[in-house]
C-alpha atoms as a PDB file:
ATOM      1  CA  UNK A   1     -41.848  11.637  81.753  1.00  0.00           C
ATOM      2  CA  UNK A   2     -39.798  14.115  79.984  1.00  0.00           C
ATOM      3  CA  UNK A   3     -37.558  15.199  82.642  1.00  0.00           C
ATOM      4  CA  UNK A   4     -37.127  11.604  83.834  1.00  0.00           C
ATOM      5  CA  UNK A   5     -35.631  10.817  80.289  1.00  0.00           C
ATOM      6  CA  UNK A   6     -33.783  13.885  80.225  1.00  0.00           C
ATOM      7  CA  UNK A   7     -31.959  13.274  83.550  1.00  0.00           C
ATOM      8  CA  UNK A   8     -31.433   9.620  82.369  1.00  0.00           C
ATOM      9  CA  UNK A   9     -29.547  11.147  79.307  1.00  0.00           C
ATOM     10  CA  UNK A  10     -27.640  13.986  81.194  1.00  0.00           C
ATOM     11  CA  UNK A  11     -26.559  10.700  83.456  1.00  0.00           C
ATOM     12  CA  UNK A  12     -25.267   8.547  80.045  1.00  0.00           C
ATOM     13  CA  UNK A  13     -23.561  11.838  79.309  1.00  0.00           C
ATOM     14  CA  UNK A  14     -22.052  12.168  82.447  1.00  0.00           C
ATOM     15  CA  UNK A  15     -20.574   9.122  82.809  1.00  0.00           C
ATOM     16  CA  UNK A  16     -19.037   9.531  78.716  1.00  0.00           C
ATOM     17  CA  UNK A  17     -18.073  12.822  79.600  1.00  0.00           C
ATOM     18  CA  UNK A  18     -16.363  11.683  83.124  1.00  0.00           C
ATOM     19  CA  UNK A  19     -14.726   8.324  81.485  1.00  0.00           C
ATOM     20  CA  UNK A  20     -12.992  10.674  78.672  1.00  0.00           C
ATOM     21  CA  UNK A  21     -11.660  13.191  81.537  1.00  0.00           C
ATOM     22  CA  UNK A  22     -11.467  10.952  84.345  1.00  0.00           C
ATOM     23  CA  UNK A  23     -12.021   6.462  83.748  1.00  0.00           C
ATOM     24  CA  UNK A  24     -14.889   4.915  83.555  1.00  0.00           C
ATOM     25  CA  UNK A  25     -15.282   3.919  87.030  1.00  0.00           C
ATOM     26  CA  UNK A  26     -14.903   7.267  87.921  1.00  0.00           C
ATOM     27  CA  UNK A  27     -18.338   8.330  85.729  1.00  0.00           C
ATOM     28  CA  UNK A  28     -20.186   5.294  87.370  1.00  0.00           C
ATOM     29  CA  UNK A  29     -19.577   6.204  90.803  1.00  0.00           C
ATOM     30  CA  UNK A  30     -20.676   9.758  90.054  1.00  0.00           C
ATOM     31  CA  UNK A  31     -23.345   8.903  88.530  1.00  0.00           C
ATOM     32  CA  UNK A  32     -24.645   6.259  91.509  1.00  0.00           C
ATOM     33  CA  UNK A  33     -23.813   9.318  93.975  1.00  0.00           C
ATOM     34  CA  UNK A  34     -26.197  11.476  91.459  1.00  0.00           C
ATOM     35  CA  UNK A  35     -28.838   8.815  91.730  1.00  0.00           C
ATOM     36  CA  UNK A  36     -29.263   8.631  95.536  1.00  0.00           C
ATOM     37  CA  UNK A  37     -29.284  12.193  95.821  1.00  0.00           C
ATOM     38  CA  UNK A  38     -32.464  12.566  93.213  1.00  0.00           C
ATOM     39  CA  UNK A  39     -34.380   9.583  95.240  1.00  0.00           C
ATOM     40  CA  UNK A  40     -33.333  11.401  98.489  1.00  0.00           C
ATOM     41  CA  UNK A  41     -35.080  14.379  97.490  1.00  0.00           C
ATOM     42  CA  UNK A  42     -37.747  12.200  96.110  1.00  0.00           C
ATOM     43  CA  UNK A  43     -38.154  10.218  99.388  1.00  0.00           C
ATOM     44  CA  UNK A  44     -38.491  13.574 101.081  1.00  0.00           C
ATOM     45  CA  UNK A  45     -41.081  15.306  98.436  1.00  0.00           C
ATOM     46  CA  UNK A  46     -42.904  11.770  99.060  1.00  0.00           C
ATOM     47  CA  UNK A  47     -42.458  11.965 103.178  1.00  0.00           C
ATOM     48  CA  UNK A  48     -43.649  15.825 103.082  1.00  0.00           C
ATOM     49  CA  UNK A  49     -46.124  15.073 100.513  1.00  0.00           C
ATOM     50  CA  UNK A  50     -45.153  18.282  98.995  1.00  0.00           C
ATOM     51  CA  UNK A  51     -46.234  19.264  95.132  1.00  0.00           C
ATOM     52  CA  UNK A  52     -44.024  17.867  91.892  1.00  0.00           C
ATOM     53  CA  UNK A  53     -44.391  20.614  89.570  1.00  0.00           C
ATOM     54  CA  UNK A  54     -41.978  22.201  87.069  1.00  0.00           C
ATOM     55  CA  UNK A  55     -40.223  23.957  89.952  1.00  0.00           C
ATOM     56  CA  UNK A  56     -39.730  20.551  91.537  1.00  0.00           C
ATOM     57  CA  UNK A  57     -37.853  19.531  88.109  1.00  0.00           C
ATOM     58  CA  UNK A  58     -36.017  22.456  87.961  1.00  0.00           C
ATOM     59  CA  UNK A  59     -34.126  21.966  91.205  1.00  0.00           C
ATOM     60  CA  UNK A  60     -33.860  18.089  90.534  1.00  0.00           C
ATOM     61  CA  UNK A  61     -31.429  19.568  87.970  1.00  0.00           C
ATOM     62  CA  UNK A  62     -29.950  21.802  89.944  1.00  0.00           C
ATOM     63  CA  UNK A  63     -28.835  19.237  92.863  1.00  0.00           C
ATOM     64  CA  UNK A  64     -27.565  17.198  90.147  1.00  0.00           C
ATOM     65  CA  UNK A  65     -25.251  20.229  88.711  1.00  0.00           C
ATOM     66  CA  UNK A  66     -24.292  21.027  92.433  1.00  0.00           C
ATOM     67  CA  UNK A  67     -23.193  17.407  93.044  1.00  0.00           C
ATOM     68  CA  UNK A  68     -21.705  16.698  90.142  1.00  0.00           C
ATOM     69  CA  UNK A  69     -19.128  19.561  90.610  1.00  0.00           C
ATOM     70  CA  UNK A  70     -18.620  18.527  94.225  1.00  0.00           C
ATOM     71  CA  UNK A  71     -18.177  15.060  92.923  1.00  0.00           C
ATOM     72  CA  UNK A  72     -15.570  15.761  90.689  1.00  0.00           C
ATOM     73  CA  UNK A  73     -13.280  18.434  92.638  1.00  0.00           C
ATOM     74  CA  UNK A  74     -12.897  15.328  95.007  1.00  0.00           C
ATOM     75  CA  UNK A  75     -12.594  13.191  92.113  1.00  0.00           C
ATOM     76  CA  UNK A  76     -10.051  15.401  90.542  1.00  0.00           C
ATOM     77  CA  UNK A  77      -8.095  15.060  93.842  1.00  0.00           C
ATOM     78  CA  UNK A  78      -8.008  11.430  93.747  1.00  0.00           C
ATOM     79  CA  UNK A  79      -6.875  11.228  90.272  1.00  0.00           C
ATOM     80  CA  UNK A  80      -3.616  13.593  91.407  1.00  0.00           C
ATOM     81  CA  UNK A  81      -2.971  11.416  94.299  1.00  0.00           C
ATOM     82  CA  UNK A  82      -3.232   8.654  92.331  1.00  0.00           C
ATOM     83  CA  UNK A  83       0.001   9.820  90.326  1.00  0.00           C
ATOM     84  CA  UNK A  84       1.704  10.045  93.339  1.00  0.00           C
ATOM     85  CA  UNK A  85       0.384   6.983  95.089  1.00  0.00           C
ATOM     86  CA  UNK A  86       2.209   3.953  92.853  1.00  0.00           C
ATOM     87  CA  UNK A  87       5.536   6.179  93.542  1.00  0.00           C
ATOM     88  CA  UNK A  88       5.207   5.835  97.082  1.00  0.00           C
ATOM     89  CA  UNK A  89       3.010   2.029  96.873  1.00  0.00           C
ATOM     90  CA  UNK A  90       0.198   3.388  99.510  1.00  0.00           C
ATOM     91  CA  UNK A  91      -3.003   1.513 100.162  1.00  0.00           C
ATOM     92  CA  UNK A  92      -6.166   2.863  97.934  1.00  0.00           C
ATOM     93  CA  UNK A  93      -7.968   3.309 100.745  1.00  0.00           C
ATOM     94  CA  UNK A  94      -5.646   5.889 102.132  1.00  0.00           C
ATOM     95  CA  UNK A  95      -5.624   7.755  99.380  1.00  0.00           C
ATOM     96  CA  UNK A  96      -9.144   8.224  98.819  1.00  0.00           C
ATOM     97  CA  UNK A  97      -9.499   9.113 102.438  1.00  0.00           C
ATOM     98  CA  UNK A  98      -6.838  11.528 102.283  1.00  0.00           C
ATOM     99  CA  UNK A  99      -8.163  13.063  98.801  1.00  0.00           C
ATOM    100  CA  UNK A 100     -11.643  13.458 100.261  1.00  0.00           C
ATOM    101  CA  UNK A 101     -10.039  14.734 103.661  1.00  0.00           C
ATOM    102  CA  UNK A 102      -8.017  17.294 101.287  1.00  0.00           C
ATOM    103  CA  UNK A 103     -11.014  18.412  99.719  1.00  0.00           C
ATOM    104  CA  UNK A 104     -13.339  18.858 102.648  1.00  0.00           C
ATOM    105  CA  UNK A 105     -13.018  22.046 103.781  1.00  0.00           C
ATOM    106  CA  UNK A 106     -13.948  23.259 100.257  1.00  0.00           C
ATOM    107  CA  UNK A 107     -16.871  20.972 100.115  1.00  0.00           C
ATOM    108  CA  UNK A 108     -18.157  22.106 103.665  1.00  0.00           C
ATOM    109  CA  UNK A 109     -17.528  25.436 102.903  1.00  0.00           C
ATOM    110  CA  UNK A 110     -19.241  25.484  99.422  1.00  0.00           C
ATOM    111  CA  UNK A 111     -22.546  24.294 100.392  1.00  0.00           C
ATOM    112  CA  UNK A 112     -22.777  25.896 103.790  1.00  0.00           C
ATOM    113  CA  UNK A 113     -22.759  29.231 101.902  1.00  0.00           C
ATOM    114  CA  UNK A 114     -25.913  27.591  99.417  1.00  0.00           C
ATOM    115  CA  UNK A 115     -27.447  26.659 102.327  1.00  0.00           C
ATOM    116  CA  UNK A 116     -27.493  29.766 103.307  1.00  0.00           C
ATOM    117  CA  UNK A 117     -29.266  31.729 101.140  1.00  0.00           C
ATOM    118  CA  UNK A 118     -31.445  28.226 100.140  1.00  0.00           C
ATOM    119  CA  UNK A 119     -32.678  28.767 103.836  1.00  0.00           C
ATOM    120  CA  UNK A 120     -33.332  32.782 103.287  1.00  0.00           C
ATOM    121  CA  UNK A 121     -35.007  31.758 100.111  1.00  0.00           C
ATOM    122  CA  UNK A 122     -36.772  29.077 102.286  1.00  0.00           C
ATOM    123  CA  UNK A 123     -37.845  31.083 105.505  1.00  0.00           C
ATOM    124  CA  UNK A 124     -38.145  34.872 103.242  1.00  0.00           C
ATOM    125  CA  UNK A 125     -39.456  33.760  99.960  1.00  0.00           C
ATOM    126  CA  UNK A 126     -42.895  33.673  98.620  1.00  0.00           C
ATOM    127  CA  UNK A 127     -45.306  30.355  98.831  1.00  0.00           C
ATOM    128  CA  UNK A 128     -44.149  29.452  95.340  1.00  0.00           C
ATOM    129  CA  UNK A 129     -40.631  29.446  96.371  1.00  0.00           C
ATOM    130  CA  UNK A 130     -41.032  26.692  99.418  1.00  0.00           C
ATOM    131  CA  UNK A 131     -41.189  23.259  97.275  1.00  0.00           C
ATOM    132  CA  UNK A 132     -38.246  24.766  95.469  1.00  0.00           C
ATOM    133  CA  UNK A 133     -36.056  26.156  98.401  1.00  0.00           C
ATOM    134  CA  UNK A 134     -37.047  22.833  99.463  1.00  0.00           C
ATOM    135  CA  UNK A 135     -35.816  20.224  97.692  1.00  0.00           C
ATOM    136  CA  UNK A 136     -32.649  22.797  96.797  1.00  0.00           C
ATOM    137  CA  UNK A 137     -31.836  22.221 100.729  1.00  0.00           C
ATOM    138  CA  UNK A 138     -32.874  18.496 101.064  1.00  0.00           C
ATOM    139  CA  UNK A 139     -30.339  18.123  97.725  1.00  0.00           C
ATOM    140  CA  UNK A 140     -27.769  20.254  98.372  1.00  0.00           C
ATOM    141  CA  UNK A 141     -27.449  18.410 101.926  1.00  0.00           C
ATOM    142  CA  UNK A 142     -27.555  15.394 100.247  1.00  0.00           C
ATOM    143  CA  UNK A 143     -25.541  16.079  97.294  1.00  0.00           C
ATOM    144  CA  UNK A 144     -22.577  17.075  99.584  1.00  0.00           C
ATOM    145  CA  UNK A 145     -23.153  13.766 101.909  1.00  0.00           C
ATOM    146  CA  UNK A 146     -22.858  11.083  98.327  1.00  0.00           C
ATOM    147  CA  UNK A 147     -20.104  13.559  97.143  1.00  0.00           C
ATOM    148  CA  UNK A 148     -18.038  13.018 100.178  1.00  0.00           C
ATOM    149  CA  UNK A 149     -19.149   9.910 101.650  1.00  0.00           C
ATOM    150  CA  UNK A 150     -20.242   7.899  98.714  1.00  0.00           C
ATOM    151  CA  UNK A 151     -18.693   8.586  94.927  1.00  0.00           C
ATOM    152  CA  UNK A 152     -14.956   8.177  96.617  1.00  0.00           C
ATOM    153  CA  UNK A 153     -15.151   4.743  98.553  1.00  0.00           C
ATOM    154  CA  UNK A 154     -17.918   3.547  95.705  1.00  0.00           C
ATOM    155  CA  UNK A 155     -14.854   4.333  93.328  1.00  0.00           C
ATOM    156  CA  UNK A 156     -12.726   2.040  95.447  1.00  0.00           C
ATOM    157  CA  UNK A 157     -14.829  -0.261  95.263  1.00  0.00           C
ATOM    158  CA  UNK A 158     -15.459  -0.519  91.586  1.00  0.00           C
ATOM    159  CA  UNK A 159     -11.737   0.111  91.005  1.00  0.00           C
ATOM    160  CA  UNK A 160     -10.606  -3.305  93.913  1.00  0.00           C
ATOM    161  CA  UNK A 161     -13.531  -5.315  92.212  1.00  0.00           C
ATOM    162  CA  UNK A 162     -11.650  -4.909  88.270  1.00  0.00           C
ATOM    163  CA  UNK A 163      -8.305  -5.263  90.051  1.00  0.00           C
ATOM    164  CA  UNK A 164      -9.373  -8.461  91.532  1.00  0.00           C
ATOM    165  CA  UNK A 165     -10.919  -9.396  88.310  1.00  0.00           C
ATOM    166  CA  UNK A 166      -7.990  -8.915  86.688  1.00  0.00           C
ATOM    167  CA  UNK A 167      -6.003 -10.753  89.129  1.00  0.00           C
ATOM    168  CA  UNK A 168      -8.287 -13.915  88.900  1.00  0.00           C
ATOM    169  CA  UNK A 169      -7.946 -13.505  85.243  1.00  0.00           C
ATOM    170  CA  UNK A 170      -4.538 -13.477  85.602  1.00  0.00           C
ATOM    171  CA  UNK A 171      -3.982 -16.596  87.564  1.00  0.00           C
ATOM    172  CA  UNK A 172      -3.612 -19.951  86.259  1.00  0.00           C
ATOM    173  CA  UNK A 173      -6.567 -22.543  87.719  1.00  0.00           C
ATOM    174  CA  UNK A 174      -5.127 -25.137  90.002  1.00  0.00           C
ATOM    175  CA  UNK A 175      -7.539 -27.756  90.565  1.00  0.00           C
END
């Protein structure tokens, strides 16, 4: 119960920490990206029907510290393309496809090498390294697929819903 409320406060902080650098939408989307990687490796702990121990919390909070730095390299992209993009009046859509596809190599690249030795640990370790290895490969897998495929477009998403909230706002009622 402890580690579920302290990854429920490391998420409030998150988002605080990501709307101060970043916007708010920005620490939401991370945040929902976090959150589907943790039941991921929970849905797979659950499949395998594999021990939750202190090791199991350990890399819990390790896939969220991998993630959120993936999440916010591409996020960081975004926000630089975004200075750009009313300068040249682009769709959002292309530029979050363009900041991910800018960022991809990096992101493939990064967690092909923890893979790596996550799968050495896996395959060479002891028996009480094999729930951790683990869930570090089921996350890190996982952590790259939401920090690619998910945070980004769930960013656009939040971001067209306030725009056309605003516009609605905006415009007078005809009736």
């Amino acid at each position: 119960m402890n580690a579920v409320m302290a990854l429920v406060i490391s998420w409030g902080i998150i988002i605080l920490y990501v709307a101060y650098r970043f916007e708010f939408r920005f620490g939401i989307a991370a945040v929902l990206a976090l959150v589907h990687d943790i039941l991921v490796v929970m849905a797979f702990f659950s499949f395998t029907q594999r021990q939750v121990d202190s090791s199991f919390v350990a890399a819990l909070l390790t896939i969220v510290g991998y993630s959120i730095n993936d999440t916010i390299v591409i996020f960081d992209r975004i926000r630089e393309n975004l200075k750009l993009h009313f300068r040249r009046g682009g769709d959002i859509k292309e530029l979050v496809n363009r900041s991910i596809y800018q960022t991809l190599t990096r992101s493939l690249f990064t967690v092909f090498t923890v893979l790596f030795t996550t799968f050495a640990l896996y395959f060479f370790g002891g028996e009480t390294t094999k729930d951790f290895s683990f869930a570090l490969m089921v996350g890190f897998f996982s952590g790259c697929y939401s920090s690619i495929f998910i945070a980004g477009p769930l960013w656009m998403v939040l971001r067209n819903a306030a725009e056309a909230k605003r516009h609605q706002a905006v415009e007078p009622k005809t009736e």
